[in-house]
C-alpha atoms as a PDB file:
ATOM      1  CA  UNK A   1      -4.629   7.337 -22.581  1.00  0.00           C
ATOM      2  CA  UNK A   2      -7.675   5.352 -20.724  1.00  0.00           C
ATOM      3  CA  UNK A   3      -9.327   6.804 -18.135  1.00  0.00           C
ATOM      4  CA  UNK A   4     -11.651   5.250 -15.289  1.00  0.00           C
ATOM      5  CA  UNK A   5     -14.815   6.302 -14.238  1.00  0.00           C
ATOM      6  CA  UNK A   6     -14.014   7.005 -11.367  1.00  0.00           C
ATOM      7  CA  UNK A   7     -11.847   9.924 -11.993  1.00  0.00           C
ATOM      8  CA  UNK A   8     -10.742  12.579 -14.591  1.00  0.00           C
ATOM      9  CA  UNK A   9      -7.235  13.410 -15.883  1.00  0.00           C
ATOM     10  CA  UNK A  10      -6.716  16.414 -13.414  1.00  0.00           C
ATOM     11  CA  UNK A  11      -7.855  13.776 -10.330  1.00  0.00           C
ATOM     12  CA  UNK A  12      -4.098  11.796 -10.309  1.00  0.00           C
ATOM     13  CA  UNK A  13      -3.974   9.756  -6.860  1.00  0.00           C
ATOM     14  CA  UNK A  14      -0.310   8.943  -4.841  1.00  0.00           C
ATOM     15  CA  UNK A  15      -0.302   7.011  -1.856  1.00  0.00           C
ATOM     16  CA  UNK A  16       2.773   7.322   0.407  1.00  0.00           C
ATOM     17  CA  UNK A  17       3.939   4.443   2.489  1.00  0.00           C
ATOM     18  CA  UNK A  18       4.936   5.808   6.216  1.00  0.00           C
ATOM     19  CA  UNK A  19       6.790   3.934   8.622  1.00  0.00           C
ATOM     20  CA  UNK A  20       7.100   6.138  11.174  1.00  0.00           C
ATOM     21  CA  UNK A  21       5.051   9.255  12.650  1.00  0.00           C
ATOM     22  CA  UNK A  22       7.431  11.962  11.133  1.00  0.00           C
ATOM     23  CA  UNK A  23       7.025  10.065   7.139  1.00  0.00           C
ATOM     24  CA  UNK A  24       3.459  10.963   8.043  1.00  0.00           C
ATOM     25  CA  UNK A  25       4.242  14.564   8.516  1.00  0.00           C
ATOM     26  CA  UNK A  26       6.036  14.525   6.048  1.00  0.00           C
ATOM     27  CA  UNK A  27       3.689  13.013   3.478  1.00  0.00           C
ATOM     28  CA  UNK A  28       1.052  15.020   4.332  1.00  0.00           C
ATOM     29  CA  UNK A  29       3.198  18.012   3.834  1.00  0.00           C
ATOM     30  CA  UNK A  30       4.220  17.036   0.285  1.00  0.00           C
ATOM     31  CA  UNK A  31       0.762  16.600  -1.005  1.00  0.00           C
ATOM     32  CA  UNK A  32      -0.054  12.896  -0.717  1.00  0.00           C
ATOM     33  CA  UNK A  33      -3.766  11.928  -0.759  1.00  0.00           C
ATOM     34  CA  UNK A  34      -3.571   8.608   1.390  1.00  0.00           C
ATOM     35  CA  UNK A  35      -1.143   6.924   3.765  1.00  0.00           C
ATOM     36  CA  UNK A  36      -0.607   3.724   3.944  1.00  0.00           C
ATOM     37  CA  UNK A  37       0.843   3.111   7.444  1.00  0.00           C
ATOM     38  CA  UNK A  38       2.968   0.069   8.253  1.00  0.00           C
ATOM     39  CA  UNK A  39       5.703  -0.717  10.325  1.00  0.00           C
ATOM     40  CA  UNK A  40       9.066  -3.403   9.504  1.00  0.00           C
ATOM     41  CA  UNK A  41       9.817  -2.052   6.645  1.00  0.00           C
ATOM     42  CA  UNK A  42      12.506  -5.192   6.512  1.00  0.00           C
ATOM     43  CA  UNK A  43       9.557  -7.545   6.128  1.00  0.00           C
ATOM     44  CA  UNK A  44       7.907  -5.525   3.305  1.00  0.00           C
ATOM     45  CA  UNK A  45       5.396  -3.967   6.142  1.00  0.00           C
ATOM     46  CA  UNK A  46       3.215  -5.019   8.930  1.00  0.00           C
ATOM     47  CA  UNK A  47       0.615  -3.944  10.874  1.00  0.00           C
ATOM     48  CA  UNK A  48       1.715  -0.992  12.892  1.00  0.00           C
ATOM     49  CA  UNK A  49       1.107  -0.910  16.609  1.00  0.00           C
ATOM     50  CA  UNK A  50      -2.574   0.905  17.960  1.00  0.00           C
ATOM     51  CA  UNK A  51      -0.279   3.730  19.646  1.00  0.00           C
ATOM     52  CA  UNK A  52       0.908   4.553  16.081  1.00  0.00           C
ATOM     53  CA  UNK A  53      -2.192   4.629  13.819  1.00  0.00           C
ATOM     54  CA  UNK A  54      -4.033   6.527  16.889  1.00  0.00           C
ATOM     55  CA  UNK A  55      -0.943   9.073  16.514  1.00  0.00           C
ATOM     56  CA  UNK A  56      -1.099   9.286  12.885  1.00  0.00           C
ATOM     57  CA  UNK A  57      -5.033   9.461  12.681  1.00  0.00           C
ATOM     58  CA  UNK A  58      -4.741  12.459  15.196  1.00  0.00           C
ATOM     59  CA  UNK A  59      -2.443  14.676  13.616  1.00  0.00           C
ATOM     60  CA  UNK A  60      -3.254  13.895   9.627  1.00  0.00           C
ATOM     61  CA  UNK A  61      -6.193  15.202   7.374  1.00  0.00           C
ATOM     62  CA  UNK A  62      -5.338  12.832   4.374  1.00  0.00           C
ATOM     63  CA  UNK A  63      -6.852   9.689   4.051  1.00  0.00           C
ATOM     64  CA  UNK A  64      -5.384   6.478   6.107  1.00  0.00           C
ATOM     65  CA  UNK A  65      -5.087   3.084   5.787  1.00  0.00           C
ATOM     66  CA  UNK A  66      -3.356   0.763   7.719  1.00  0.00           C
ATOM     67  CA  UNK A  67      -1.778  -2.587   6.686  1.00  0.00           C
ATOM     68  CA  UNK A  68      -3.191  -5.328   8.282  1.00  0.00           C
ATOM     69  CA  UNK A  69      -0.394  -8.293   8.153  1.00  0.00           C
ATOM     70  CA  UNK A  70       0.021  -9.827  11.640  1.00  0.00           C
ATOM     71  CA  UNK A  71       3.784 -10.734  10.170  1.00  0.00           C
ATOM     72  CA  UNK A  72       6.403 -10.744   7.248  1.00  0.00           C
ATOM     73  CA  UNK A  73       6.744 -13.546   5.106  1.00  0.00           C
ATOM     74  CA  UNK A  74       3.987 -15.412   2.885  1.00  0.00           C
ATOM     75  CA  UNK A  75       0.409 -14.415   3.256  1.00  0.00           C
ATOM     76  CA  UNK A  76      -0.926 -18.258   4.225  1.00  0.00           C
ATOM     77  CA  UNK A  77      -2.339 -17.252   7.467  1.00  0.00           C
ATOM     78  CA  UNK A  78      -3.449 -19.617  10.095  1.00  0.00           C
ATOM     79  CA  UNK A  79      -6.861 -19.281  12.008  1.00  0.00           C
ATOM     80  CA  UNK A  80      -4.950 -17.460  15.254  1.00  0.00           C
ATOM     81  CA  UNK A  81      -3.111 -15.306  12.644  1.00  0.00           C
ATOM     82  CA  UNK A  82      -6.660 -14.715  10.675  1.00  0.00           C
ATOM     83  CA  UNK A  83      -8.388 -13.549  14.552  1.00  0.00           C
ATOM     84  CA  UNK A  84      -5.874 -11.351  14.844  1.00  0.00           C
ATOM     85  CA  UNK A  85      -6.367  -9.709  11.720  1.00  0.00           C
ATOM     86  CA  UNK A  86     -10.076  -9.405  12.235  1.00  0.00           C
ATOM     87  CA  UNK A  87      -9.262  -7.370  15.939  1.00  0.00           C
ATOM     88  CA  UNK A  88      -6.646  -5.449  13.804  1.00  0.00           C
ATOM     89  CA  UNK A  89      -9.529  -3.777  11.601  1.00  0.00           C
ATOM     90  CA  UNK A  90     -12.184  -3.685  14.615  1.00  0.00           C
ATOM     91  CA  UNK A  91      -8.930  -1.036  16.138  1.00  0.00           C
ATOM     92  CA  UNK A  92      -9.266   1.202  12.802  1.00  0.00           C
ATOM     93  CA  UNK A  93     -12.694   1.550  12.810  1.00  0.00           C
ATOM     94  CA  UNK A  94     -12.521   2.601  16.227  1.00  0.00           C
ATOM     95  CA  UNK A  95      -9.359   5.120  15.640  1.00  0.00           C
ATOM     96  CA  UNK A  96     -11.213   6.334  12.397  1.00  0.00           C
ATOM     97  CA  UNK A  97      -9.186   5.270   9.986  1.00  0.00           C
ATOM     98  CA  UNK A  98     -10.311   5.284   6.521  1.00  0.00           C
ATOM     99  CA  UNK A  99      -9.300   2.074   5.270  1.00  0.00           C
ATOM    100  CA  UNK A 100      -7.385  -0.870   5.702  1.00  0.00           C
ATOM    101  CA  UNK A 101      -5.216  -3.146   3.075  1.00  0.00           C
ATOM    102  CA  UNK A 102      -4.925  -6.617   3.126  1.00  0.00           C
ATOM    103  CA  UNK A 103      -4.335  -9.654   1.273  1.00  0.00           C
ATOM    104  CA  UNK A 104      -4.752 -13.376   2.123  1.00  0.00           C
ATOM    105  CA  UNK A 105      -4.136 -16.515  -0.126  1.00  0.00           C
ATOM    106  CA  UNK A 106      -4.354 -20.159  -0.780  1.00  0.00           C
ATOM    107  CA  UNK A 107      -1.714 -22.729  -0.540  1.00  0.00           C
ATOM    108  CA  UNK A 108      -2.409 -22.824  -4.382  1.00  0.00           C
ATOM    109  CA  UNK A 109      -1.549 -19.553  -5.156  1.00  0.00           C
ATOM    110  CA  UNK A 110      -5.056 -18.379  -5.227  1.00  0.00           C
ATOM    111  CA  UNK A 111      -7.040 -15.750  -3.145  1.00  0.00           C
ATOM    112  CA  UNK A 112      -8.464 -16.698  -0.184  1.00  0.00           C
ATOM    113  CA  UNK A 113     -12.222 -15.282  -1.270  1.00  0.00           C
ATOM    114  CA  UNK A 114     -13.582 -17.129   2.271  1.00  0.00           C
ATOM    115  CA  UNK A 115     -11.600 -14.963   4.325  1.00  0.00           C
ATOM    116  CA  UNK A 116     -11.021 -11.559   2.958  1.00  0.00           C
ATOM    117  CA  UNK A 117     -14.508 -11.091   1.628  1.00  0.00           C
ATOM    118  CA  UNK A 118     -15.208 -11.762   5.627  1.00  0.00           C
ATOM    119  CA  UNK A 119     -12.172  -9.046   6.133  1.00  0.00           C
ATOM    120  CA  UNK A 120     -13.808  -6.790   3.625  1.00  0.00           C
ATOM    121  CA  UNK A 121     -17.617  -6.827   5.121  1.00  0.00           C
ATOM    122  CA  UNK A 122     -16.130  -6.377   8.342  1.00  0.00           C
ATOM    123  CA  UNK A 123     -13.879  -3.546   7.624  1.00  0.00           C
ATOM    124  CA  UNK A 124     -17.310  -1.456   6.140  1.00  0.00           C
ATOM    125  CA  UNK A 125     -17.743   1.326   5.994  1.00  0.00           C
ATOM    126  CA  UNK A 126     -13.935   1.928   5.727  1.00  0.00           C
ATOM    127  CA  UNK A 127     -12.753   1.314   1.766  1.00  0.00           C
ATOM    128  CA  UNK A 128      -9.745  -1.922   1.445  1.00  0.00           C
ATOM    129  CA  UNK A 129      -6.992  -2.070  -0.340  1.00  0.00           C
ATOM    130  CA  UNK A 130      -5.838  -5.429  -1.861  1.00  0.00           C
ATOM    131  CA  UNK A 131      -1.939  -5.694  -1.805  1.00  0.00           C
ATOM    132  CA  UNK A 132       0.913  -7.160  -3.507  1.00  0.00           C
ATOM    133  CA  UNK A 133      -0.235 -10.566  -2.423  1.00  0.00           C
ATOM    134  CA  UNK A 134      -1.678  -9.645  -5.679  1.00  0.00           C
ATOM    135  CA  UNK A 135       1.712 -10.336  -7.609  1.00  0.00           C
ATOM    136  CA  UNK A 136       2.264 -13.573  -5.815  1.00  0.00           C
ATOM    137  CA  UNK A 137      -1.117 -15.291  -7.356  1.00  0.00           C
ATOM    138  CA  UNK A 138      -0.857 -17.998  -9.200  1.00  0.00           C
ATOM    139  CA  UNK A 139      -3.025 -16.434 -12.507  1.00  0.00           C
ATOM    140  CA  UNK A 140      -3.447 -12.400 -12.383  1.00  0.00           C
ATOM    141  CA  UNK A 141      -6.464 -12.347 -14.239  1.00  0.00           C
ATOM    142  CA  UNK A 142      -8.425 -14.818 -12.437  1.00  0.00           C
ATOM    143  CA  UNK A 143      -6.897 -13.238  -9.247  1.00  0.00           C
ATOM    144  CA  UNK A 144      -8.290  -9.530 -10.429  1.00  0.00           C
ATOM    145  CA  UNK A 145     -11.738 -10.572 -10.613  1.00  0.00           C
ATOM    146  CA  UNK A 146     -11.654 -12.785  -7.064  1.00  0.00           C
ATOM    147  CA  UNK A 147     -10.885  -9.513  -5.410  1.00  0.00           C
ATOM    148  CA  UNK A 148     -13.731  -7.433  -7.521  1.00  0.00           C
ATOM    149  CA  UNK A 149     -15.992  -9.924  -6.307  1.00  0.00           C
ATOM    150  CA  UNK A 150     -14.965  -9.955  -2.624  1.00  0.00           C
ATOM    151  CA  UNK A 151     -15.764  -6.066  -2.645  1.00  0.00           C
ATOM    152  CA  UNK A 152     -12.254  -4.100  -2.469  1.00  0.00           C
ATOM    153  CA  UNK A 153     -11.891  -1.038  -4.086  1.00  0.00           C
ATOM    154  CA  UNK A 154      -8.446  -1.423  -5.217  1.00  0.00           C
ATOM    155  CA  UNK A 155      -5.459  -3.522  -6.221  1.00  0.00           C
ATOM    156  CA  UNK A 156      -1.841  -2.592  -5.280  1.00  0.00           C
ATOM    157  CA  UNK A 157       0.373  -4.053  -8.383  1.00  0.00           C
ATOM    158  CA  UNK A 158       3.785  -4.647  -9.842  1.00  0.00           C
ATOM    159  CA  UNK A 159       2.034  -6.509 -12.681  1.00  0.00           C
ATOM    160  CA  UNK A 160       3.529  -9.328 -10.863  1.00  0.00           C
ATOM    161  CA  UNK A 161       7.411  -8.457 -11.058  1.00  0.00           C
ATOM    162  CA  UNK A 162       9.489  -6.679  -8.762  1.00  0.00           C
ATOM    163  CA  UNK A 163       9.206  -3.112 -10.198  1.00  0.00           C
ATOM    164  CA  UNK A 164       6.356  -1.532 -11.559  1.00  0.00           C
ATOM    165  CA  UNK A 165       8.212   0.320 -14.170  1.00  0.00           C
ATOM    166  CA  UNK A 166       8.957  -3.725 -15.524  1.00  0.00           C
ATOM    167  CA  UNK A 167       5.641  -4.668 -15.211  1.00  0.00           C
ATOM    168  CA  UNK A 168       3.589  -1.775 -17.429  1.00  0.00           C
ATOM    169  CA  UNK A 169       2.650  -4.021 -19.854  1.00  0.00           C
ATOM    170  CA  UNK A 170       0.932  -6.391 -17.220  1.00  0.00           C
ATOM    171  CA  UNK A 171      -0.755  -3.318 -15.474  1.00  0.00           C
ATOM    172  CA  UNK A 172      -2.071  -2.197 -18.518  1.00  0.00           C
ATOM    173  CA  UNK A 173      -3.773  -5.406 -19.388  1.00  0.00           C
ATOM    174  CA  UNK A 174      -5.056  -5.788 -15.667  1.00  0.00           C
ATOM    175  CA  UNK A 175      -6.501  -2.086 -15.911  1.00  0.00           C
ATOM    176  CA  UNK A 176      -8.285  -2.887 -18.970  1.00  0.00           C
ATOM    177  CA  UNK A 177     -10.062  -5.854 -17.709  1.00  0.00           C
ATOM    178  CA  UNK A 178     -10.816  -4.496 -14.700  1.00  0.00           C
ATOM    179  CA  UNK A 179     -12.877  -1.517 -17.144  1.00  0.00           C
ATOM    180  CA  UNK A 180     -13.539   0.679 -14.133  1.00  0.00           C
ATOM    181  CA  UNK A 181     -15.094  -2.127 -12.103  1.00  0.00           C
ATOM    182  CA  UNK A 182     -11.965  -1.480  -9.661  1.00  0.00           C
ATOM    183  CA  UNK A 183      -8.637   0.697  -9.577  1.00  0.00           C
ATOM    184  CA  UNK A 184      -5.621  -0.902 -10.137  1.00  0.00           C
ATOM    185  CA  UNK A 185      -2.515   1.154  -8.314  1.00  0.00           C
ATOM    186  CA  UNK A 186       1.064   0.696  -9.454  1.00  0.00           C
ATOM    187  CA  UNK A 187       3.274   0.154  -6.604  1.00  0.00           C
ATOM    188  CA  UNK A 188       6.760  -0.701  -5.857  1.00  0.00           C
ATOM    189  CA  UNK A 189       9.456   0.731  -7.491  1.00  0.00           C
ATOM    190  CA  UNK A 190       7.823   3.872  -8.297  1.00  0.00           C
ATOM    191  CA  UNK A 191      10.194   7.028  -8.549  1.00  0.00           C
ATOM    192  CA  UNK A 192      10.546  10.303  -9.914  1.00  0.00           C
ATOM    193  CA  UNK A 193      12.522   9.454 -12.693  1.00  0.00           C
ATOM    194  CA  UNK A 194       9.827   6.498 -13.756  1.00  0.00           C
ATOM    195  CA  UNK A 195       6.255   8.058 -12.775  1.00  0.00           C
ATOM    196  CA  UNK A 196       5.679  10.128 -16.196  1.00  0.00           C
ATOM    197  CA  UNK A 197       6.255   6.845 -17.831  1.00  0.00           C
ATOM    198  CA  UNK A 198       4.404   4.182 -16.169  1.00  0.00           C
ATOM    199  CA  UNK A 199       1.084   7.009 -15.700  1.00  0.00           C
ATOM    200  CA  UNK A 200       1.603   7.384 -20.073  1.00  0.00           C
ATOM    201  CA  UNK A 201       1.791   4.019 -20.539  1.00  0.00           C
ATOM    202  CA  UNK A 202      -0.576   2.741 -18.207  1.00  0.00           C
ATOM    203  CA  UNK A 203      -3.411   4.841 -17.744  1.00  0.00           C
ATOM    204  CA  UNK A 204      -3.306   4.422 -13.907  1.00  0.00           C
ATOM    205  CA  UNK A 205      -4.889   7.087 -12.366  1.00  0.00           C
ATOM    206  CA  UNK A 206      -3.883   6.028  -8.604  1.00  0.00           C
ATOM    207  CA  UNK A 207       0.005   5.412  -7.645  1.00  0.00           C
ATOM    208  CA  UNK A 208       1.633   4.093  -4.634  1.00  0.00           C
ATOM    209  CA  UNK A 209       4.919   5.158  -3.339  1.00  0.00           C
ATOM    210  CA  UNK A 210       7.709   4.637  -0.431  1.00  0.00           C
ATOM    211  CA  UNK A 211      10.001   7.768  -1.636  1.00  0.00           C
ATOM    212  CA  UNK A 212      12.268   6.310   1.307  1.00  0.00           C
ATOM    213  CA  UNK A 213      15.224   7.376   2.234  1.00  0.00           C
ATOM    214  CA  UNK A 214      17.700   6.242   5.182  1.00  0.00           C
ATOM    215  CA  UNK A 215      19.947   7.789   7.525  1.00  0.00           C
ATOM    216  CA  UNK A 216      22.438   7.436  10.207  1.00  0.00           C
ATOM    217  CA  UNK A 217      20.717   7.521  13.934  1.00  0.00           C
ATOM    218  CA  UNK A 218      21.307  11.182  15.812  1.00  0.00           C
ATOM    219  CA  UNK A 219      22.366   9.097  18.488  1.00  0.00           C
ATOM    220  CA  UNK A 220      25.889  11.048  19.570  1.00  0.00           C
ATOM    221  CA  UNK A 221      27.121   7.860  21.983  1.00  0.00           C
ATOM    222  CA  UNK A 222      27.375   4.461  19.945  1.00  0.00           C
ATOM    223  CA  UNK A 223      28.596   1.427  21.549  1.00  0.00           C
ATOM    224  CA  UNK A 224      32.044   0.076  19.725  1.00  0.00           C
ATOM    225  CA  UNK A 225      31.771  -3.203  21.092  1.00  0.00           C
ATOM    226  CA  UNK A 226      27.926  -3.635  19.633  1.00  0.00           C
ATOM    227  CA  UNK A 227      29.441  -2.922  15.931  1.00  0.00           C
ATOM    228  CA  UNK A 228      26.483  -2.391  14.373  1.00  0.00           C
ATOM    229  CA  UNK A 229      25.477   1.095  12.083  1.00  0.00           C
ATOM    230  CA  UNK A 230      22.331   2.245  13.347  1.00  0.00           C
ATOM    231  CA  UNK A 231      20.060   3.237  10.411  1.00  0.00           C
ATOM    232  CA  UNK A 232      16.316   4.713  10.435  1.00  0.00           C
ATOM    233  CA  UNK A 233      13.789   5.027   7.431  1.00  0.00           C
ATOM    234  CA  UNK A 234      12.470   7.913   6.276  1.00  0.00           C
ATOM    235  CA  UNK A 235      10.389   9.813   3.872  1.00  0.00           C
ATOM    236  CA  UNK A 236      12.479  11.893   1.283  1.00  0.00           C
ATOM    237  CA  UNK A 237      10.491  14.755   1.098  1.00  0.00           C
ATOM    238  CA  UNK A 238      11.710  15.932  -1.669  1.00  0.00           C
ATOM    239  CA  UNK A 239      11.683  13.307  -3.858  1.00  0.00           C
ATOM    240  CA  UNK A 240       8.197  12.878  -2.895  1.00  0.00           C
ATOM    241  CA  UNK A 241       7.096  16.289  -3.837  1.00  0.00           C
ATOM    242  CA  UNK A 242       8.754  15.585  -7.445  1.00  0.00           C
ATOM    243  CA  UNK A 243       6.798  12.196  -7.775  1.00  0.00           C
ATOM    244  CA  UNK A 244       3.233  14.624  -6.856  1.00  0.00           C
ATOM    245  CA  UNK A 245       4.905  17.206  -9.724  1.00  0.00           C
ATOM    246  CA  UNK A 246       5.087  14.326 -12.091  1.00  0.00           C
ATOM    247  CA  UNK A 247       1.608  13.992 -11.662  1.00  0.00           C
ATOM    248  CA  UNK A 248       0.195  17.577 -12.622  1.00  0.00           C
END
């Protein structure tokens, strides 16, 4: 197995997605080291509200990092959309957060160096994250060393499929290049029952998980005439404690 520089073989990493303020409980309570905090879950996560990441930065000791996507979709932003962004990080560093994640491209397929190496200086101190805009570039290797050169500290990957555990052979490549210079986190995906093998085949040393779950609202009255099944998204707690005790 290959290990970074940055860390040893007892030092495994998992970062929980939350999408509410409970999943943040709840992940901290399971063992996660970082948060990733988004809301819409339907749109793949965007930037939750500044009532929300003041919340979770008040009641949790792990680390924290924010998406910052002003909406679903692609990740072509326009100049209102890119503003928006930039007050989006100013509001972490001033809640305390730790880090933010983000991800901009070309119409080409290619990052956007301009703009997130502007997002990146502007985020510092706080570390950033560069997400699964990643897997939507139009060449992975080129793409890898735009976003070492614009400064982040680490890629969130599917090896540019759908699920991680499909993409090892991809992330394995992409961790090799990258030789330490950056960490490369598989995401997406990512279970229990799939963990051992992507971290033994891989050599990723960082991992990135939802461990969602969904259930029925506690609401007792429901309206007939809406007909609609009113769902919310969770954190499985347990699940996520097995994905941390696949990583011992």
């Amino acid at each position: 197995m290959v290990y970074g520089p940055w860390t040893t073989k007892n030092m495994y990493k998992l970062e929980l997605i939350a999408f509410n303020i409970q999943s943040c409980i709840d992940a901290q309570q399971a063992g996660a080291h970082r948060i990733e905090l988004c809301d819409n879950p339907g749109e793949g996560g965007t930037t939750p509200s500044y009532g929300f990441i003041k919340a979770a930065r008040n009641i949790l000791k792990i680390d924290l990092y924010p998406i910052i996507r002003p909406r679903g979709g692609d990740f072509l932003y326009s100049e209102a959309e890119f503003d928006i962004m930039k007050s989006d990080i100013n509001v972490c560093k001033v809640f305390g957060c730790n880090g933010v994640v983000i991800g901009i491209l070309n119409t080409d397929g290619s990052i956007d160096k301009q703009r997130c190496k502007e997002l990146v200086e502007l985020a510092r101190p706080m570390g950033v994250t560069f997400h699964r805009a990643f897997d939507r570039t139009n060449n992975l290797q080129l793409a890898l060393e735009d976003v070492i050169e614009i400064g982040c500290e680490r890629i969130l990957t599917s090896g540019g499929v759908p699920n991680a555990a499909d993409g090892t052979a991809t992330i394995t490549a992409l961790i090799k290049q990258a030789a330490g210079r950056i960490i490369i986190m598989p995401g997406s995906g990512v279970r229990s029952d799939n963990i051992k093998a992507i971290k033994e085949t891989t050599g990723a040393m960082e991992f990135h998980t939802s461990a969602r779950i969904y259930f029925e609202s506690k609401m007792e009255y429901k309206s007939e005439g809406m007909k609609e099944k009113m769902m919310e998204v969770g954190l499985d707690l347990e699940e996520a404690e097995k994905i941390l005790k696949s990583l011992q």
